[in-house]
PDB file of N, CA and C in Angstrom:
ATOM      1  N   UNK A   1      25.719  -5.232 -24.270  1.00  0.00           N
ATOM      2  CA  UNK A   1      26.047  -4.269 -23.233  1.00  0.00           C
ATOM      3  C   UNK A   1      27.174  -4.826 -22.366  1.00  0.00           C
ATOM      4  N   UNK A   2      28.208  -3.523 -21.900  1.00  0.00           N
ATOM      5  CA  UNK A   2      28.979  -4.320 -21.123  1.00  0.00           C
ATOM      6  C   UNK A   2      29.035  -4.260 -19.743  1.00  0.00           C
ATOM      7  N   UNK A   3      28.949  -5.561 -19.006  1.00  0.00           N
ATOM      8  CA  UNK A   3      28.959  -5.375 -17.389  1.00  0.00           C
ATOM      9  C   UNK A   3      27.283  -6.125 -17.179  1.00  0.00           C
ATOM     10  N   UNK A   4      26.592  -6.531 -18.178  1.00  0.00           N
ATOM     11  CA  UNK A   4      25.794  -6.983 -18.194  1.00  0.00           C
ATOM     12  C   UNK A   4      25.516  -8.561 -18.153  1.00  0.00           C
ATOM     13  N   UNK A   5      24.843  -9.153 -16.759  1.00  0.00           N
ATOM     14  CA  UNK A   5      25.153 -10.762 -16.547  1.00  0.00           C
ATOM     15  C   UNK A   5      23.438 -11.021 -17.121  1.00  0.00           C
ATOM     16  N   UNK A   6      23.096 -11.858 -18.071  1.00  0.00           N
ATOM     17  CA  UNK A   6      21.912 -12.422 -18.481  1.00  0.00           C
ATOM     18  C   UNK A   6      22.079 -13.691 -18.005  1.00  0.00           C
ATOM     19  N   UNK A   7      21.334 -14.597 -17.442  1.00  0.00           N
ATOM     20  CA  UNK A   7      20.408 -15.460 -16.509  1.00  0.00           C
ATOM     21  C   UNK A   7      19.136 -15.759 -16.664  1.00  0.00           C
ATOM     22  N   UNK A   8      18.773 -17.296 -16.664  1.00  0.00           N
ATOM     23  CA  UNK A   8      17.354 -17.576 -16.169  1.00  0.00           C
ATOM     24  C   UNK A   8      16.995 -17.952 -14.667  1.00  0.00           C
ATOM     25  N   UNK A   9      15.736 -17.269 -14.252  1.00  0.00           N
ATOM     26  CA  UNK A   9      15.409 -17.415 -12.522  1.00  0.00           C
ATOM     27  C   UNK A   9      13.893 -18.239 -13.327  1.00  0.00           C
ATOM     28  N   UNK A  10      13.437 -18.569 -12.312  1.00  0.00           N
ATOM     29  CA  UNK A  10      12.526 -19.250 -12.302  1.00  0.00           C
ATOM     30  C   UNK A  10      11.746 -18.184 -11.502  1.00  0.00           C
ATOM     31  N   UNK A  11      10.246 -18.163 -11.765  1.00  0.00           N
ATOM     32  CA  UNK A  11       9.138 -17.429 -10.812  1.00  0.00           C
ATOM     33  C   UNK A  11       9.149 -18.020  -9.556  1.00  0.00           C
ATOM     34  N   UNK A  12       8.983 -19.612  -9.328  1.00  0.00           N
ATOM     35  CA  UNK A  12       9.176 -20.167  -7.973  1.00  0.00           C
ATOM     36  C   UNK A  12      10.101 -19.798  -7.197  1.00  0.00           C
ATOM     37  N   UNK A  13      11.891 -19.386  -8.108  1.00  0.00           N
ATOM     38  CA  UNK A  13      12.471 -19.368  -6.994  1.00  0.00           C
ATOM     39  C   UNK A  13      12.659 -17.922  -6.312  1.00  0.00           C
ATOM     40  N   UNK A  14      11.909 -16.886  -7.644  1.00  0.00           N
ATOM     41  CA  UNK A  14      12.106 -15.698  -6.601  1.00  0.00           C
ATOM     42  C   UNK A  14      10.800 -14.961  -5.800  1.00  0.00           C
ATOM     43  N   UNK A  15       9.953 -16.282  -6.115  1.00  0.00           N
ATOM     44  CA  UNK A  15       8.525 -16.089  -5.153  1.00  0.00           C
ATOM     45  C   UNK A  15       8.797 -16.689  -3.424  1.00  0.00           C
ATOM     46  N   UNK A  16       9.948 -17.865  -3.587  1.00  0.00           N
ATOM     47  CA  UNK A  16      10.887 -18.616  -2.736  1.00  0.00           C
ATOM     48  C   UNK A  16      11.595 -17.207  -1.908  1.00  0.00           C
ATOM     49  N   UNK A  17      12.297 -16.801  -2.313  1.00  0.00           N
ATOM     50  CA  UNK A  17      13.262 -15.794  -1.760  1.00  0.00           C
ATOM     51  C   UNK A  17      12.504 -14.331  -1.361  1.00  0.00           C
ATOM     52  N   UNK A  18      10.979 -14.142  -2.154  1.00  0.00           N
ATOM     53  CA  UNK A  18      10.684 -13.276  -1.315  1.00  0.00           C
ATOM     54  C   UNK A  18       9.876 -13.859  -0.175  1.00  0.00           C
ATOM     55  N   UNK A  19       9.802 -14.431  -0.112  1.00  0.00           N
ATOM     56  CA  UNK A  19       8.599 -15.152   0.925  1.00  0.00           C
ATOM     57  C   UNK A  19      10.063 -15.148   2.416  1.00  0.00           C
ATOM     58  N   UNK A  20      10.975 -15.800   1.996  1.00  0.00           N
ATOM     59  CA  UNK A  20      12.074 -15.552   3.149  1.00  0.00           C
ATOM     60  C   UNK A  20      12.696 -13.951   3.910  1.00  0.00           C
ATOM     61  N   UNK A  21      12.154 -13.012   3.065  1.00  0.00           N
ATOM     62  CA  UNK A  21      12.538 -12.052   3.134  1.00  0.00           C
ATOM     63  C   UNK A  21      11.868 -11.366   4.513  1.00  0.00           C
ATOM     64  N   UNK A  22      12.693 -10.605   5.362  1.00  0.00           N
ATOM     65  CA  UNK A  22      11.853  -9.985   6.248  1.00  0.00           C
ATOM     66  C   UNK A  22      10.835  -8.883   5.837  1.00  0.00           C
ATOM     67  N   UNK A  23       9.564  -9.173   7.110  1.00  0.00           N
ATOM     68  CA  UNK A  23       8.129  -8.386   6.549  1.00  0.00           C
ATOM     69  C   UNK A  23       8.747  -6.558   5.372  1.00  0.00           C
ATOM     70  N   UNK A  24       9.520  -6.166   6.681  1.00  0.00           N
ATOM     71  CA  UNK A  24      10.080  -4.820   6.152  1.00  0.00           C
ATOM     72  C   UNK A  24      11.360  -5.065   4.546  1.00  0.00           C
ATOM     73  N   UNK A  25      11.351  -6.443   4.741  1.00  0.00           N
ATOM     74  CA  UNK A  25      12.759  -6.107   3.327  1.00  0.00           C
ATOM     75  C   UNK A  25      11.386  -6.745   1.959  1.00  0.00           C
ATOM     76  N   UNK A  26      10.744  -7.349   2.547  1.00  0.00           N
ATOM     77  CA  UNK A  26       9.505  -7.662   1.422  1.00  0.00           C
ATOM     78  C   UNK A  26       8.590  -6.377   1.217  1.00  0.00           C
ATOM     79  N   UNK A  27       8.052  -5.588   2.136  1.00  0.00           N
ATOM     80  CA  UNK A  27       7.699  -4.684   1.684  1.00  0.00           C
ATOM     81  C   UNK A  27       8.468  -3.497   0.898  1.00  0.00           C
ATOM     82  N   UNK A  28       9.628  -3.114   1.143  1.00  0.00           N
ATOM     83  CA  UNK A  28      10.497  -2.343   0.255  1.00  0.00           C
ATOM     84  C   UNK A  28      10.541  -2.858  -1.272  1.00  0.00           C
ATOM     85  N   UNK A  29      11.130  -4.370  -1.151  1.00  0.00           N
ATOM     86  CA  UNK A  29      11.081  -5.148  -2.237  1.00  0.00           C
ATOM     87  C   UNK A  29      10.252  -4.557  -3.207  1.00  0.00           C
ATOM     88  N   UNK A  30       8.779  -5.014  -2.901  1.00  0.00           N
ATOM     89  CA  UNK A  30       7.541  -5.155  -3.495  1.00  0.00           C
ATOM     90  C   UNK A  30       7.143  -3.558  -4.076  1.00  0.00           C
ATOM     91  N   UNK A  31       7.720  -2.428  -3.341  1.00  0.00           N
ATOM     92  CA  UNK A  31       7.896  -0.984  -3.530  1.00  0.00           C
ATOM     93  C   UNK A  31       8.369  -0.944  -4.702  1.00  0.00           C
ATOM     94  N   UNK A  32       9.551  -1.615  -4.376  1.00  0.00           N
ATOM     95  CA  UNK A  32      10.746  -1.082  -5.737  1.00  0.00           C
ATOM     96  C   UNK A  32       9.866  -1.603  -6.867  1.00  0.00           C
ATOM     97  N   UNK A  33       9.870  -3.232  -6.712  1.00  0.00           N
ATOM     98  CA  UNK A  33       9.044  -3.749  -7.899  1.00  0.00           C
ATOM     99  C   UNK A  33       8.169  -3.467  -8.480  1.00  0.00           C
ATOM    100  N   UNK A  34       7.301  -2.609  -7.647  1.00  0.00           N
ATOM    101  CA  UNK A  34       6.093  -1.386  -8.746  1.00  0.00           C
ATOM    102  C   UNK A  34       6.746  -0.351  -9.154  1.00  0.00           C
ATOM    103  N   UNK A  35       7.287   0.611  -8.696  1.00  0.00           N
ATOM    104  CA  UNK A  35       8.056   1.645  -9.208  1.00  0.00           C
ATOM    105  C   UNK A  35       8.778   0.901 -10.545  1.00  0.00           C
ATOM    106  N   UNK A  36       9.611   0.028 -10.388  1.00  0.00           N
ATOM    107  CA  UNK A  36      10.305   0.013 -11.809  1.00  0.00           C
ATOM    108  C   UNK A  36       9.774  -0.718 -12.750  1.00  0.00           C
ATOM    109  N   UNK A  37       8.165  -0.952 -12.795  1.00  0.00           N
ATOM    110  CA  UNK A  37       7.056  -1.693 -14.039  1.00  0.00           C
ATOM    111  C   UNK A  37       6.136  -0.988 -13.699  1.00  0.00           C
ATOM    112  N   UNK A  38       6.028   0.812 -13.206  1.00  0.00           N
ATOM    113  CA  UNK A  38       4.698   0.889 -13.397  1.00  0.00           C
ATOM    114  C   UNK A  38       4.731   2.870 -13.180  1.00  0.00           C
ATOM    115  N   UNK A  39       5.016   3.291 -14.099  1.00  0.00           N
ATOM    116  CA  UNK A  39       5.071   4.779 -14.302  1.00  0.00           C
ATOM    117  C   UNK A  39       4.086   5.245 -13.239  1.00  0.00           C
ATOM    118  N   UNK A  40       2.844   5.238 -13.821  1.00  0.00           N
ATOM    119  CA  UNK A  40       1.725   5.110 -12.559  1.00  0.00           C
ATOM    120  C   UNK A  40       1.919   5.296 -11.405  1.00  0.00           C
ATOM    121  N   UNK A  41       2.356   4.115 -10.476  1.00  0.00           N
ATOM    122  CA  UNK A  41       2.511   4.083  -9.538  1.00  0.00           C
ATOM    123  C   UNK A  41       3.321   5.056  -9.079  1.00  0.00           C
ATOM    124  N   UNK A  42       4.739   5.527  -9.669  1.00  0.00           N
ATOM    125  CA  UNK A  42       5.627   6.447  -9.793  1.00  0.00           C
ATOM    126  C   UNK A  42       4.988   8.016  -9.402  1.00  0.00           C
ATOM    127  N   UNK A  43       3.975   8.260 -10.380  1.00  0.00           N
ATOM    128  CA  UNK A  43       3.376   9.063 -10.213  1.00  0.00           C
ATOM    129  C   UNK A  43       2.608   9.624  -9.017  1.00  0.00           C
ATOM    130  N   UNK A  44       1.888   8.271  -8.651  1.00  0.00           N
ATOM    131  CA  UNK A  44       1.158   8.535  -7.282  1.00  0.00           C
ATOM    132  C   UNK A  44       2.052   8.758  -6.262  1.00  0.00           C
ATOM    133  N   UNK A  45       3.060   8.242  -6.258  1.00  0.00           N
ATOM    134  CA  UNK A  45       4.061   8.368  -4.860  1.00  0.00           C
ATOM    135  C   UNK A  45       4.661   9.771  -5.278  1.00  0.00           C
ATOM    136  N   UNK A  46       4.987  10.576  -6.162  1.00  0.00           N
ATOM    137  CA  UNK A  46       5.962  11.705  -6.179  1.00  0.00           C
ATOM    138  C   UNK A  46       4.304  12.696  -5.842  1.00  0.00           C
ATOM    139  N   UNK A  47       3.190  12.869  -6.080  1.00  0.00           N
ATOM    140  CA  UNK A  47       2.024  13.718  -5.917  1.00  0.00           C
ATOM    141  C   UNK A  47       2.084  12.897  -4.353  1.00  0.00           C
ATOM    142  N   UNK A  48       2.266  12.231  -3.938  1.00  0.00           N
ATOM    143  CA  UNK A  48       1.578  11.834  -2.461  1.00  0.00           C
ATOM    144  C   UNK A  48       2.956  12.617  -1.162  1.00  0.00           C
ATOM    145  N   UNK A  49       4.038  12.540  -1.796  1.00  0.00           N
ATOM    146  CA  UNK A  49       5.296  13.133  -1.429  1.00  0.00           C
ATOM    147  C   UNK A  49       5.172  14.646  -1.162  1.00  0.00           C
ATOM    148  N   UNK A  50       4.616  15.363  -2.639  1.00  0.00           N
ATOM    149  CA  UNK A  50       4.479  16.764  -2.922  1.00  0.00           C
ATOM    150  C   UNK A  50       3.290  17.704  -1.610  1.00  0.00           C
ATOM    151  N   UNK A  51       2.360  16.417  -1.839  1.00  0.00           N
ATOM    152  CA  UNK A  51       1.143  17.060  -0.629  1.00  0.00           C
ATOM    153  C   UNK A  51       1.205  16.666   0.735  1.00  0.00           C
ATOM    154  N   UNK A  52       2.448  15.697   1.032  1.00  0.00           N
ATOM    155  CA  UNK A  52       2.630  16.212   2.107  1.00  0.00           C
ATOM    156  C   UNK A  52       3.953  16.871   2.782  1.00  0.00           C
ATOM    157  N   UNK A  53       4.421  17.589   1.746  1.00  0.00           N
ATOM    158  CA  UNK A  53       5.283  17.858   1.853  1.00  0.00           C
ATOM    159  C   UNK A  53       4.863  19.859   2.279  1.00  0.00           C
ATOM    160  N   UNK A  54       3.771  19.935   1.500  1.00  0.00           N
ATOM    161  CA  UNK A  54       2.959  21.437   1.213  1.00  0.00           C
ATOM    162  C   UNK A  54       2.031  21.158   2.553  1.00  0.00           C
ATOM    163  N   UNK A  55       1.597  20.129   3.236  1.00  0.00           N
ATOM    164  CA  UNK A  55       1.165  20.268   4.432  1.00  0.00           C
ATOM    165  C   UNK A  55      -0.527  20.016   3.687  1.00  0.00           C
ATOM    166  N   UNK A  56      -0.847  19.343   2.530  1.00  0.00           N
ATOM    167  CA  UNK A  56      -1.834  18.706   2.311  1.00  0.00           C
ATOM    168  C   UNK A  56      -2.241  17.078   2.752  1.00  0.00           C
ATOM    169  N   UNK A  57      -2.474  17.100   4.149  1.00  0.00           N
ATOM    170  CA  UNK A  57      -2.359  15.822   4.810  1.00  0.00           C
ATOM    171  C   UNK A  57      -3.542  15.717   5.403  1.00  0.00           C
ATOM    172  N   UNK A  58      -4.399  14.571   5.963  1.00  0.00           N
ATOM    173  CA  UNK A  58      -4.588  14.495   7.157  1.00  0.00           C
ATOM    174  C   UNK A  58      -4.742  13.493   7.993  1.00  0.00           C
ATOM    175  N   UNK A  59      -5.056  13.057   9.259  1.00  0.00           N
ATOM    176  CA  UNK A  59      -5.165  12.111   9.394  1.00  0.00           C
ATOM    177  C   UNK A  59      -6.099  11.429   9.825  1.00  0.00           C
ATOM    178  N   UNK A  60      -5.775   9.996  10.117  1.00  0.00           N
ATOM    179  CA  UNK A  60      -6.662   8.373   9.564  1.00  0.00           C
ATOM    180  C   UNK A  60      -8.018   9.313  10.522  1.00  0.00           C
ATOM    181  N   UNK A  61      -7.843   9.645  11.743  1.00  0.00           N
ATOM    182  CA  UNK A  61      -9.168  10.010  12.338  1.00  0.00           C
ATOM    183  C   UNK A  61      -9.956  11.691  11.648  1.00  0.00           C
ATOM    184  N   UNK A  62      -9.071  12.268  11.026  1.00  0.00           N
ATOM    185  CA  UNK A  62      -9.929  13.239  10.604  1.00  0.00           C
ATOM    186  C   UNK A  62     -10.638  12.932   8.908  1.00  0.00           C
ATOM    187  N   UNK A  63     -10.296  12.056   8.454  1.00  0.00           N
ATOM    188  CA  UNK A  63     -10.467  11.086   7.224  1.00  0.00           C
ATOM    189  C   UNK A  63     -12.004  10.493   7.552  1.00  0.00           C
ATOM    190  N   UNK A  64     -12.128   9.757   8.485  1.00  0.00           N
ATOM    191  CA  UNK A  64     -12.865   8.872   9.140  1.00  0.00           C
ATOM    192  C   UNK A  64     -13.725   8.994  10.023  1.00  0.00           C
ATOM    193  N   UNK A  65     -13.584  10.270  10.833  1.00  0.00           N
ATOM    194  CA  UNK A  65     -14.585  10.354  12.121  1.00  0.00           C
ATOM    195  C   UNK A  65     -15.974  10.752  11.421  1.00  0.00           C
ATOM    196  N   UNK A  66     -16.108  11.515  10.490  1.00  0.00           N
ATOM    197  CA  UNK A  66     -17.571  11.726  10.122  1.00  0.00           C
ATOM    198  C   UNK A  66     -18.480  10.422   9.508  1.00  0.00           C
ATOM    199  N   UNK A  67     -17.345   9.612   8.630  1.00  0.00           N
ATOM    200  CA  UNK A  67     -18.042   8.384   8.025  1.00  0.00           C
ATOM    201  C   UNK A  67     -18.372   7.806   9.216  1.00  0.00           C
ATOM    202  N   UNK A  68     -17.475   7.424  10.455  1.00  0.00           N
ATOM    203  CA  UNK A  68     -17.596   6.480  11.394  1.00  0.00           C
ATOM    204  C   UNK A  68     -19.230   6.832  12.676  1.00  0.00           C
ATOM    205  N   UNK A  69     -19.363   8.572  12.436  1.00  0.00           N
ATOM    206  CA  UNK A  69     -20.267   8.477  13.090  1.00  0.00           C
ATOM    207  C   UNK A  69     -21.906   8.844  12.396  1.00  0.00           C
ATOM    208  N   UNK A  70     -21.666   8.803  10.787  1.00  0.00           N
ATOM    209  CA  UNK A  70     -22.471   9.124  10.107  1.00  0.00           C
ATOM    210  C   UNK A  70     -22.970   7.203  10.150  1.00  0.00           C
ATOM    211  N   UNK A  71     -22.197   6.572  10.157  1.00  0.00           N
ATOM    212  CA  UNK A  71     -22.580   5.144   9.944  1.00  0.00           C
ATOM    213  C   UNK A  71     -22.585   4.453  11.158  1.00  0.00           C
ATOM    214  N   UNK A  72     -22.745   4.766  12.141  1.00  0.00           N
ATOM    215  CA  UNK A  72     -23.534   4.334  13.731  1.00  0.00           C
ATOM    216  C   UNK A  72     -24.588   4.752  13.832  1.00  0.00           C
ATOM    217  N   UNK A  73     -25.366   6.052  13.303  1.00  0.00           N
ATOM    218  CA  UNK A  73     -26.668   6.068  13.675  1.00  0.00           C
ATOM    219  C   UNK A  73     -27.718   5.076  13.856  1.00  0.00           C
ATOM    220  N   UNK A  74     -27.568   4.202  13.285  1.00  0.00           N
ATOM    221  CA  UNK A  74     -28.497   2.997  13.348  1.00  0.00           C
ATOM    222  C   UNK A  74     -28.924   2.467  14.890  1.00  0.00           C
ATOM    223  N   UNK A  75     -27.648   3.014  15.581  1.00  0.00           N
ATOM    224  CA  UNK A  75     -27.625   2.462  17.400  1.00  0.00           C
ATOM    225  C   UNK A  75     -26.319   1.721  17.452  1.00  0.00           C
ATOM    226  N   UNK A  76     -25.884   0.804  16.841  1.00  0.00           N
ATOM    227  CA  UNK A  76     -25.250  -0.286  16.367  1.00  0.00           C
ATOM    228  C   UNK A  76     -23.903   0.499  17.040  1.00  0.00           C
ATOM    229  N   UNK A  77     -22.801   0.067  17.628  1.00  0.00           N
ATOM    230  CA  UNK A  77     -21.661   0.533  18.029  1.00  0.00           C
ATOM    231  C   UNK A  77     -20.708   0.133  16.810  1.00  0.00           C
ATOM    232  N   UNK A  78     -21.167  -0.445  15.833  1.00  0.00           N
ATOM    233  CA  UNK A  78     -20.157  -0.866  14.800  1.00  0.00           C
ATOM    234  C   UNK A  78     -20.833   0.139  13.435  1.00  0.00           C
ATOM    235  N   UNK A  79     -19.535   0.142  12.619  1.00  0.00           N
ATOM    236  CA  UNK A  79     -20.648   0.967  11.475  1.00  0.00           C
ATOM    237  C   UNK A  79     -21.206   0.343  10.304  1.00  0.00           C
ATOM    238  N   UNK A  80     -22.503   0.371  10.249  1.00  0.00           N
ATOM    239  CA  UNK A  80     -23.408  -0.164   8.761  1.00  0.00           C
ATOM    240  C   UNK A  80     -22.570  -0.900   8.221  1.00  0.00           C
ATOM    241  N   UNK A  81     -21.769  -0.219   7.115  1.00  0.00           N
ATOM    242  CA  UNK A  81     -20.593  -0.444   5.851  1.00  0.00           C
ATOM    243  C   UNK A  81     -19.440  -1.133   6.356  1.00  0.00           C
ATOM    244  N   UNK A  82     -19.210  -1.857   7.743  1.00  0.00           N
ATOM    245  CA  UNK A  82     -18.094  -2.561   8.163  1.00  0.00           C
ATOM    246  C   UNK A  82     -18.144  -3.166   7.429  1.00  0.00           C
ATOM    247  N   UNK A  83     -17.026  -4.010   6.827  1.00  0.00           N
ATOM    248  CA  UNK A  83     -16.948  -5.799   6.162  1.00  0.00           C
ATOM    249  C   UNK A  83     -16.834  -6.694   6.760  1.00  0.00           C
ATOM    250  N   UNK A  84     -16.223  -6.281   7.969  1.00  0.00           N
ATOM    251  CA  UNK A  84     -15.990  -7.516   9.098  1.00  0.00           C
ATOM    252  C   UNK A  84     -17.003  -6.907  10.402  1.00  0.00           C
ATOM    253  N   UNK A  85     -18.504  -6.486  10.070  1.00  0.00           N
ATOM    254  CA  UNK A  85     -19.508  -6.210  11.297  1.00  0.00           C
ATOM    255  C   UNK A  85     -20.040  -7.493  11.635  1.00  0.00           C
ATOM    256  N   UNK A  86     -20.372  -8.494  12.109  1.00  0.00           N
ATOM    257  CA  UNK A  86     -21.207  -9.543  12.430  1.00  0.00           C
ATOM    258  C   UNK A  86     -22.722  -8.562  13.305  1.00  0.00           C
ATOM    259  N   UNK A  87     -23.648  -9.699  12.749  1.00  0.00           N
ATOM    260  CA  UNK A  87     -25.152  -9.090  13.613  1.00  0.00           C
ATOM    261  C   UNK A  87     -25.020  -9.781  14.807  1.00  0.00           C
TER     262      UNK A  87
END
């Protein structure tokens, strides 16, 4: 192919260079890097795009308020199913 540079990187050094990367240029990074090894993923983001784009959304508290107060009944101000509840 032409215009094409072939190279060996090492895993260390571009585990090195993302680790330097800012939080926001590592998370984009790490975006791209599923999108272009993982159809899948592709998929979920263009359906996650589509519904909220059609106004199939909602949010973190309307997601959550029934689990959160279905799982306090106990008395407990924390809920049952926390992972990080201490007794």
């Amino acid at each position: 192919m032409a215009g094409v540079v072939s190279m060996r990187v090492e895993a260390e050094e571009i585990i090195s260079a993302v680790r330097r990367m800012k939080p926001q240029e590592r998370e984009a990074f790490l975006e791209d890097l599923l999108a272009a090894i993982s159809p899948k993923y592709l998929e979920i983001i263009r359906e996650a795009r589509r519904d909220y784009k059609s106004g199939r959304i909602k949010s973190h508290v309307e997601v959550f308020k029934r689990r959160i107060r279905s799982d306090t009944s106990n008395g407990s101000s924390m809920p049952r199913s926390a992972p990080f509840a201490f007794a």
